[in-house]
Protein backbone atom coordinates (compact mmCIF):
# COMPACT_ATOMS: atom_id res chain seq x y z
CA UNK A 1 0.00 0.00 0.00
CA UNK A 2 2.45 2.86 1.20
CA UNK A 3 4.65 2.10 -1.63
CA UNK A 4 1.36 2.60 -4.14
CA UNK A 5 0.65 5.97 -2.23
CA UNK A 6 4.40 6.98 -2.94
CA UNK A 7 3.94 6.56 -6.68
CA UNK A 8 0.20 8.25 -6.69
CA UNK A 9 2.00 11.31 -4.59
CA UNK A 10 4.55 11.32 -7.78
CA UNK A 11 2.09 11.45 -10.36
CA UNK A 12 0.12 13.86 -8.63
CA UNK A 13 3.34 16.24 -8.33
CA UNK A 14 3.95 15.82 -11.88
CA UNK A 15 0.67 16.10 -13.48
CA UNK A 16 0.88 19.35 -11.73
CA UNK A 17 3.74 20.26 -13.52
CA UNK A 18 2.97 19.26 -17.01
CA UNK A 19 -0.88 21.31 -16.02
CA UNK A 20 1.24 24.67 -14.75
CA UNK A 21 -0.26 24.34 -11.38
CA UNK A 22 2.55 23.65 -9.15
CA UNK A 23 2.95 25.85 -6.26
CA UNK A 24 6.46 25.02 -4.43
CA UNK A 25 6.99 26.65 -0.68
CA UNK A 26 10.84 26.91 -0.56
CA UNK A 27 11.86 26.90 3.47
CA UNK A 28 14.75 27.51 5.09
CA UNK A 29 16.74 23.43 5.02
CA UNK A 30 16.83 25.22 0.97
CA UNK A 31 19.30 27.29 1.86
CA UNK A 32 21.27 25.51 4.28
CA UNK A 33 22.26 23.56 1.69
CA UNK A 34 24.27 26.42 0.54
CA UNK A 35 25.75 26.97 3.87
CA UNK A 36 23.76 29.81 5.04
CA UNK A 37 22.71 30.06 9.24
CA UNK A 38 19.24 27.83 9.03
CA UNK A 39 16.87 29.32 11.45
CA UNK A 40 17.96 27.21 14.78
CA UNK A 41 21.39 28.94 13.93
CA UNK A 42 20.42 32.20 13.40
CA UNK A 43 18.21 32.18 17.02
CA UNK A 44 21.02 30.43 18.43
CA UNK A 45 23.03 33.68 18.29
CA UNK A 46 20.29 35.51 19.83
CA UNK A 47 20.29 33.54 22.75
CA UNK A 48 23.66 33.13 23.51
CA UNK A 49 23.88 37.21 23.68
CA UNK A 50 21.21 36.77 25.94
CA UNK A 51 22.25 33.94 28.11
CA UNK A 52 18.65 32.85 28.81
CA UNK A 53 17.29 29.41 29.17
CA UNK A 54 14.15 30.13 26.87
CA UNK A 55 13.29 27.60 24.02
CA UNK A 56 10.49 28.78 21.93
CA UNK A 57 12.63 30.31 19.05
CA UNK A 58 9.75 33.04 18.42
CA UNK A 59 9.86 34.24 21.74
CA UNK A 60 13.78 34.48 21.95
CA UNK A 61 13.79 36.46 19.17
CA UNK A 62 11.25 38.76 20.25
CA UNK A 63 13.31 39.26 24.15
CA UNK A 64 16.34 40.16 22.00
CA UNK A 65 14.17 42.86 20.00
CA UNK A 66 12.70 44.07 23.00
CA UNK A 67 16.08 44.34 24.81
CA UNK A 68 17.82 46.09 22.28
CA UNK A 69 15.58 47.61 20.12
CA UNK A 70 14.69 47.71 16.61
CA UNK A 71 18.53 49.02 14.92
CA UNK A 72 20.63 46.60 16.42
CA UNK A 73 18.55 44.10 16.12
CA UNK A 74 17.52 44.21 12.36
CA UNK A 75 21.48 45.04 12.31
CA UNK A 76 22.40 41.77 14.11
CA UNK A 77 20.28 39.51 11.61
CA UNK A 78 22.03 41.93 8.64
CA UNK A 79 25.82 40.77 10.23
CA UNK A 80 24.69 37.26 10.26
CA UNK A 81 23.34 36.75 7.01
CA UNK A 82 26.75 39.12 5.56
CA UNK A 83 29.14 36.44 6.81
CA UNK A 84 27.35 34.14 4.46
CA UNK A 85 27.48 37.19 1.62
CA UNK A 86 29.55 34.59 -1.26
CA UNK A 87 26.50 32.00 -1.01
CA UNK A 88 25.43 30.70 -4.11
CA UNK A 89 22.57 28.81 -5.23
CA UNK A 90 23.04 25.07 -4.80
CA UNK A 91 21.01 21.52 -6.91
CA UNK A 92 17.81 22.55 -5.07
CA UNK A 93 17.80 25.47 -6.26
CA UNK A 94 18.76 24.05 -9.86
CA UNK A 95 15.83 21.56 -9.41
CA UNK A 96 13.24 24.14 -8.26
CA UNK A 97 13.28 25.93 -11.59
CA UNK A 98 13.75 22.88 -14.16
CA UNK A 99 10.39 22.04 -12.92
CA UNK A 100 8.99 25.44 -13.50
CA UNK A 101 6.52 25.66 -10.72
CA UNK A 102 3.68 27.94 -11.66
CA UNK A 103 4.41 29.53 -8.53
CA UNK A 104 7.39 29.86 -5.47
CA UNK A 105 6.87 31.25 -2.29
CA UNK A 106 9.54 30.92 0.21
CA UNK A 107 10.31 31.86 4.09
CA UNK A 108 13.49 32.85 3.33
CA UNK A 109 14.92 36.43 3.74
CA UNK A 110 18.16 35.90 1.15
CA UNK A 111 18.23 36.20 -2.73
CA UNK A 112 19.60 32.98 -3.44
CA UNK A 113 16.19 32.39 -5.42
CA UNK A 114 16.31 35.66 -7.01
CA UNK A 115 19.78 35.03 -7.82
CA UNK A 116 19.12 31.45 -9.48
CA UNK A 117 16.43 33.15 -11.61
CA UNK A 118 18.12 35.65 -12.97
CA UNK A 119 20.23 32.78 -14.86
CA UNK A 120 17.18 30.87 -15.54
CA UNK A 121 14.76 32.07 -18.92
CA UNK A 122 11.71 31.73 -16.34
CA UNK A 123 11.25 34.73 -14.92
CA UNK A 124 8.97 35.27 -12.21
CA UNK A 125 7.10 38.64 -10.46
CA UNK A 126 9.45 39.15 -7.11
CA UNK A 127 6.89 40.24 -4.07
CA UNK A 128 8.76 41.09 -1.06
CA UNK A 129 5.74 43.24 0.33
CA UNK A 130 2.39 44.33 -0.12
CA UNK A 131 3.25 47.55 -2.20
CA UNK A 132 4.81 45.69 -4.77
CA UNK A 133 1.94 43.50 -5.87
CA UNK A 134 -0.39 46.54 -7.88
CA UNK A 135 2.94 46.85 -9.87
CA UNK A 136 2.52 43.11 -10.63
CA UNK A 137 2.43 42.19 -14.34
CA UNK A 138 2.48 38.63 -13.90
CA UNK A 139 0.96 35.61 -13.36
CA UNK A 140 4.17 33.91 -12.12
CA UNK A 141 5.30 35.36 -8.71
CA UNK A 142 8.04 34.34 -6.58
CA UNK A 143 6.62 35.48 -3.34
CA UNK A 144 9.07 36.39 -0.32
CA UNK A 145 6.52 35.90 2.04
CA UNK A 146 8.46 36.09 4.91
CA UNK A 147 10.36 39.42 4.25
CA UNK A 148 13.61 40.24 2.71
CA UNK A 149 17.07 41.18 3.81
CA UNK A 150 16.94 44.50 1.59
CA UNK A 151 13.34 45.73 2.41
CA UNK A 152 14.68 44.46 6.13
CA UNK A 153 10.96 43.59 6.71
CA UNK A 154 11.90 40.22 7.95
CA UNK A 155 9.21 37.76 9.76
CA UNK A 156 11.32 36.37 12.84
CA UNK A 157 10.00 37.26 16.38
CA UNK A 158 6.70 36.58 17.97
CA UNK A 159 4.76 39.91 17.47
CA UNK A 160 5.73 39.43 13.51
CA UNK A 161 4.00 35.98 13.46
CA UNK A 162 1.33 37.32 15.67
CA UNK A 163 0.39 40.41 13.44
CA UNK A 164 1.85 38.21 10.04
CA UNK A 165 -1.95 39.57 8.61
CA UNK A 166 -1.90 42.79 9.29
CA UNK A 167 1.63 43.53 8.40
CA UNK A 168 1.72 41.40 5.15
CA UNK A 169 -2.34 41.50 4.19
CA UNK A 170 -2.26 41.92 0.31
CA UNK A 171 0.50 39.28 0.17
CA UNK A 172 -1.46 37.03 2.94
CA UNK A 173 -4.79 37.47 0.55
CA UNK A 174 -2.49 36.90 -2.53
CA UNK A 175 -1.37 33.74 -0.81
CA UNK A 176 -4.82 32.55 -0.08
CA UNK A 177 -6.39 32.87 -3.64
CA UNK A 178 -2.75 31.52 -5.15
CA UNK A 179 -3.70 27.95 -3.19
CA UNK A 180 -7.07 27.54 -4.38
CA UNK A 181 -5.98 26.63 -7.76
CA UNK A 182 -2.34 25.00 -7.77
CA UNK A 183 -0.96 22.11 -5.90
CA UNK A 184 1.13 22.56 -2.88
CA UNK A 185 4.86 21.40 -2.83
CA UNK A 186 6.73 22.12 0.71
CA UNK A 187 10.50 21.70 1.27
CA UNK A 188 12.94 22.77 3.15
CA UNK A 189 10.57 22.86 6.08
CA UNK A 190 10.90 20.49 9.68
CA UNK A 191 6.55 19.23 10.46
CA UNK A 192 7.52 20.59 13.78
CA UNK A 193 8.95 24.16 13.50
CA UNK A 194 7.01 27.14 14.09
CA UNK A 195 7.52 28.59 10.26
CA UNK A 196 5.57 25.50 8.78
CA UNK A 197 2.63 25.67 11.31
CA UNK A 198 2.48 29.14 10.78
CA UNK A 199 2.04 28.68 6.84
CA UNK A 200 -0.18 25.48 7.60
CA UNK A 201 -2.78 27.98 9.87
CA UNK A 202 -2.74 30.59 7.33
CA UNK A 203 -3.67 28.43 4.09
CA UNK A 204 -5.87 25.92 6.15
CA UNK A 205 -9.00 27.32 5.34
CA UNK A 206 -8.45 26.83 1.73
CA UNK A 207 -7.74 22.75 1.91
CA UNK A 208 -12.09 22.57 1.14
CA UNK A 209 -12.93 19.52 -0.49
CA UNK A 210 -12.55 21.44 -3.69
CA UNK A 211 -9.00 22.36 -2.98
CA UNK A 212 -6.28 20.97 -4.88
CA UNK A 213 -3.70 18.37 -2.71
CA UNK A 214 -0.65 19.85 -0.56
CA UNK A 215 2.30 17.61 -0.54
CA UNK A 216 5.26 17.65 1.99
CA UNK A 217 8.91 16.47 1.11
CA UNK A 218 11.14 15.63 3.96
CA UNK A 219 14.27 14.09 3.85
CA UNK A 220 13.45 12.32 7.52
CA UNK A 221 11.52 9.51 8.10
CA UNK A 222 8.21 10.41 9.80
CA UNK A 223 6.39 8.81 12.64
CA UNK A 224 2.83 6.83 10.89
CA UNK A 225 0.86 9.05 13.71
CA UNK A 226 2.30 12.41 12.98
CA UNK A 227 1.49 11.85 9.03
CA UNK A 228 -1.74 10.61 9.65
CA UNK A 229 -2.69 13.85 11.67
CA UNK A 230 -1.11 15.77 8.53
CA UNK A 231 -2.76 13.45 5.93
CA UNK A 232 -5.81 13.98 7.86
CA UNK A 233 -5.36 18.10 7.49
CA UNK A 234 -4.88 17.93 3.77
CA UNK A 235 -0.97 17.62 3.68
CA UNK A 236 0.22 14.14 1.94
CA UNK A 237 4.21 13.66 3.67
CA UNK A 238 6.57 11.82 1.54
CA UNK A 239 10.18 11.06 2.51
CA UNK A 240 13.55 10.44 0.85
CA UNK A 241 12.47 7.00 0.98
CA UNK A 242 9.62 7.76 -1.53
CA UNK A 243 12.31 9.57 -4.50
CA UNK A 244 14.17 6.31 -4.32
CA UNK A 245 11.36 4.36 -5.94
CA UNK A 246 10.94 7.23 -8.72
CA UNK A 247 12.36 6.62 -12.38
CA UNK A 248 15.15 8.83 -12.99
CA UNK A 249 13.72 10.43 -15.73
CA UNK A 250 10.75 11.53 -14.32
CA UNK A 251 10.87 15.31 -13.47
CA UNK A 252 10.39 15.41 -9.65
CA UNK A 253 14.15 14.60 -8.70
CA UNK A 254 15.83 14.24 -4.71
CA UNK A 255 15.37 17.93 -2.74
CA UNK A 256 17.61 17.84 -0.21
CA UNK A 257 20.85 15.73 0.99
């Protein structure tokens, strides 16, 4: 059975492709690939500053804003990211757009995408906030939902993901009417972390019964309980385990090491 699900998640995934209605969320396990702080990392240094005990990365974030205010601490994340400035895109990256999702929104802040597509002869509308999308000629974006380094708009602490509606609202409506109508690809994400589950609460109310699948690559095997509960919620998971059975010609390749 599970390995006739694995090849029905494939030719889902590609019959999206071949229909222009992939949508592919790109997370932040993207570009750790290319060596950049992923988001445990980039807290991390938060929280050693700090010396505190605290766990809940949204939260640490948010005592290290409200500690030492709003300059040093967009200027902290800016130093963090700038020791990282020679990253280049890496395969995933190269995978992402030989597919040619209809669609890519992504979590993360750098321009590794932006930089991959700029070699590529797909172009795609860039949104890194709400004032760019009336400009919007388009019907290919490449949505930063998150925030960018540049526009240093960046979606980190807990107040961001709190007020993530208000702050982002044309690209959180944008977001909404994109998933009605294209099939959800997620990688780069962990089930558990707080970026995922705050994505996952935001499009839920569009997985109707007349919504199109959302599938979830992970390079880690699951536990049968926590993909039930996800299966259950809309979200198909499929694992490393699940590319191994896929011909090697078919388009949807390995993401991830």
């Amino acid at each position: 059975m599970t390995k006739f699900m694995n090849k029905m998640i494939i030719k889902h995934i590609n019959d999206a492709i071949d229909n222009n209605s992939l949508l592919i969320f790109v997370g932040a396990g993207v570009s750790a690939n290319s060596k950049l702080p992923s988001w445990g990392e980039l807290i991390s240094e938060f929280r050693s500053e700090m010396d505190i005990q605290e766990t809940d990365y949204l939260k640490i974030a948010q005592y290290y804003f409200d500690s030492v205010g709003q300059q040093k601490y967009l200027q902290k994340i800016l130093d963090i990211f700038q020791e990282h400035v020679n990253a280049q895109p890496n395969e995933i990256h190269d995978e992402i757009f030989r597919i040619k999702p209809r669609h890519i929104i992504t979590t993360n802040y750098d321009s590794l995408l932006e930089q991959k597509m700029n070699s590529s002869l797909d172009k795609y509308e860039i949104i890194k906030k709400d004032s760019d999308i009336p400009y919007s000629r388009s019907d290919h974006y490449l949505i930063k939902m998150h925030g960018d380094l540049i526009e240093k708009n960046m979606v980190l602490k807990e107040d961001d993901y709190l007020d993530y509606e208000t702050n982002f609202y044309m690209i959180s409506t944008l977001i909404k009417s994109i998933i009605m109508n294209n099939t959800i690809l997620f990688i780069g994400y962990s089930l558990g972390d707080s970026t995922f589950n705050s994505i996952f609460r935001l499009i839920q109310k569009g997985f109707s019964d007349n919504a199109k699948k959302a599938y979830f690559f992970t390079v880690d095997k699951q536990d049968s309980a926590k993909v039930q509960y996800f299966k259950n919620k809309g979200i198909e998971v499929f694992t490393n385990e699940t590319n191994k059975e896929i011909n090697k010609d078919a388009p949807i390749l390995v993401f991830g090491t």
